[in-house]
C-alpha atoms as a PDB file:
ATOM      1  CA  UNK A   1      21.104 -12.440  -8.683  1.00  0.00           C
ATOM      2  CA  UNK A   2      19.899  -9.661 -10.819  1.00  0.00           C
ATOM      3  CA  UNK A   3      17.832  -6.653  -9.414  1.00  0.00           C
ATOM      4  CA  UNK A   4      14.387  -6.091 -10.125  1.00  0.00           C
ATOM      5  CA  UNK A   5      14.980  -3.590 -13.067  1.00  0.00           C
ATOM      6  CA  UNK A   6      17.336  -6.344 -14.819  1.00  0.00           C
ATOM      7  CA  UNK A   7      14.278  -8.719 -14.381  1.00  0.00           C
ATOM      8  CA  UNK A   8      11.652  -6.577 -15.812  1.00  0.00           C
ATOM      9  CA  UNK A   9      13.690  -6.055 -18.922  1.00  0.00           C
ATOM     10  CA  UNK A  10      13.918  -9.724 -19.387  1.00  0.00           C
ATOM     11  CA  UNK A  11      10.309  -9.713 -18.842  1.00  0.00           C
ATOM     12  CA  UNK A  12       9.690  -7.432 -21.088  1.00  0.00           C
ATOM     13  CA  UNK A  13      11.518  -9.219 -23.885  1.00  0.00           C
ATOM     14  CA  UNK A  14       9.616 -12.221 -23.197  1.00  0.00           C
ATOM     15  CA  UNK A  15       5.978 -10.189 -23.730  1.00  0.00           C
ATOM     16  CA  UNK A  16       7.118  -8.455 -26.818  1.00  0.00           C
ATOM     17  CA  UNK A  17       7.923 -11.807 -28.428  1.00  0.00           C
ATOM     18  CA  UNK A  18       5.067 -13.477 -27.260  1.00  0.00           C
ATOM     19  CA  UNK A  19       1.483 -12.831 -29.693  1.00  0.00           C
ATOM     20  CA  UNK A  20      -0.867 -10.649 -28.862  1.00  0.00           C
ATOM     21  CA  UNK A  21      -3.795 -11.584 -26.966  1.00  0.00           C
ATOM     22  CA  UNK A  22      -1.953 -14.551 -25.571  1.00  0.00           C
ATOM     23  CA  UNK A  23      -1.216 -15.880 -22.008  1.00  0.00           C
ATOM     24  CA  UNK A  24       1.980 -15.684 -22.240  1.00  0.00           C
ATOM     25  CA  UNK A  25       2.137 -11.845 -23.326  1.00  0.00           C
ATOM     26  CA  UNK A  26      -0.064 -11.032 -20.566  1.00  0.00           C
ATOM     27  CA  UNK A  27       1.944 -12.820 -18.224  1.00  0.00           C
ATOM     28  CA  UNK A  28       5.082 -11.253 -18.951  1.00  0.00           C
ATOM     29  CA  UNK A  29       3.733  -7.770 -19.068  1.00  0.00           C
ATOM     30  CA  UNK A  30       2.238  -8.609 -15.706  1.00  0.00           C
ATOM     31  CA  UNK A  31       5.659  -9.920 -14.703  1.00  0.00           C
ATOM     32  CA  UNK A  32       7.781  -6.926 -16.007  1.00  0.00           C
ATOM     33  CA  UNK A  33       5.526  -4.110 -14.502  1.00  0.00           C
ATOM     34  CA  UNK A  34       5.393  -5.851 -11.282  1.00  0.00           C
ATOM     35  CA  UNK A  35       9.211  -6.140 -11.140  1.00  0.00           C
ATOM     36  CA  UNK A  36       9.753  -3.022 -12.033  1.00  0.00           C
ATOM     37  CA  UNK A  37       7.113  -1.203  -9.434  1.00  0.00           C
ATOM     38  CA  UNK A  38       8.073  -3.421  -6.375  1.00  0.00           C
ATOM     39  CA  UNK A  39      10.957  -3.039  -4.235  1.00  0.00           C
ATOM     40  CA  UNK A  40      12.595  -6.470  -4.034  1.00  0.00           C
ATOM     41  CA  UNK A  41      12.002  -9.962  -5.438  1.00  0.00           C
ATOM     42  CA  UNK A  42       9.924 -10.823  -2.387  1.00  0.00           C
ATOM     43  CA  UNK A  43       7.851  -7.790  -2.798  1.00  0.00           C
ATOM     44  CA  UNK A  44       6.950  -8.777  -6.714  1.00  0.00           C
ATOM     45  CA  UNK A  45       6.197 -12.360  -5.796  1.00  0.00           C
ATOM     46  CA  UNK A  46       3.419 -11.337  -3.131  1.00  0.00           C
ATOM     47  CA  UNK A  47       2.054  -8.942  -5.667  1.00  0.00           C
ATOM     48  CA  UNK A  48       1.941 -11.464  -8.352  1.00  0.00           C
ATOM     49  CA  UNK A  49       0.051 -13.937  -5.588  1.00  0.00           C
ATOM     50  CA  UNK A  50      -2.869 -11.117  -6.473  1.00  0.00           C
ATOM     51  CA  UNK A  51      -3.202 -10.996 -10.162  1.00  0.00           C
ATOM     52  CA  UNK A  52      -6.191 -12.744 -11.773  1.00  0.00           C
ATOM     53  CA  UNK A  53      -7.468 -14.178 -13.985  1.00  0.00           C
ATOM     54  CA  UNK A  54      -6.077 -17.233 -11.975  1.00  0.00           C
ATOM     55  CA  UNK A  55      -4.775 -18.813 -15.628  1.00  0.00           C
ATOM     56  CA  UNK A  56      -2.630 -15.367 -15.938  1.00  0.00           C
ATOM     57  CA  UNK A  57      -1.382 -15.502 -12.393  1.00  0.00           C
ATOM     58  CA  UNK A  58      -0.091 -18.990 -12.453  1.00  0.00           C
ATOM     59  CA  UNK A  59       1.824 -18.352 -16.106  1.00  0.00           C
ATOM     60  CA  UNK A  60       2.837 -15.126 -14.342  1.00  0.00           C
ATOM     61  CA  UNK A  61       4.473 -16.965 -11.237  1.00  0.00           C
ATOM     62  CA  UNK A  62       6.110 -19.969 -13.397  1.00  0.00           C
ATOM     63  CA  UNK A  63       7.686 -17.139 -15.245  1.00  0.00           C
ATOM     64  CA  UNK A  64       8.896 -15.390 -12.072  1.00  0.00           C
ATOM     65  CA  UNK A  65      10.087 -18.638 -10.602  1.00  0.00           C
ATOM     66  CA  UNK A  66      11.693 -19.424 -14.246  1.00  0.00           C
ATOM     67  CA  UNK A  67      13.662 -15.411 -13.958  1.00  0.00           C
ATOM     68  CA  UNK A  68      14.837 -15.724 -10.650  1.00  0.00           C
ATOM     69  CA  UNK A  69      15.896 -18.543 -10.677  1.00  0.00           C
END
């Protein structure tokens, strides 16, 4: 499995391609700062359970799920 640094870069990648202003971008930035502020895996996932609006959160954990998968 990759470390959390690896993860936020993929992250990252996913919110530059996505458009601005979109769900997706803001759920990837979400993603890639978390991963890359939190310890471990575990750590970012019970960060992300926090993030609102609850339409960012959940397209923020699906993307999560889909990166450490």
């Amino acid at each position: 499995m990759k470390d959390n640094l690896d993860l936020a870069a993929s992250a990252q990648e996913l919110a530059d391609g996505a458009p601005a202003g979109s769900v997706r971008r803001a759920a990837a930035s979400s993603v890639a700062i978390t991963l890359a502020t939190t310890r471990d895996a575990d750590h970012a996932r019970t960060t992300l359970d926090g993030l609102s609006p609850d339409e960012v959160r959940r397209a923020a954990l699906d993307l999560f799920d889909d990166l450490t998968k």
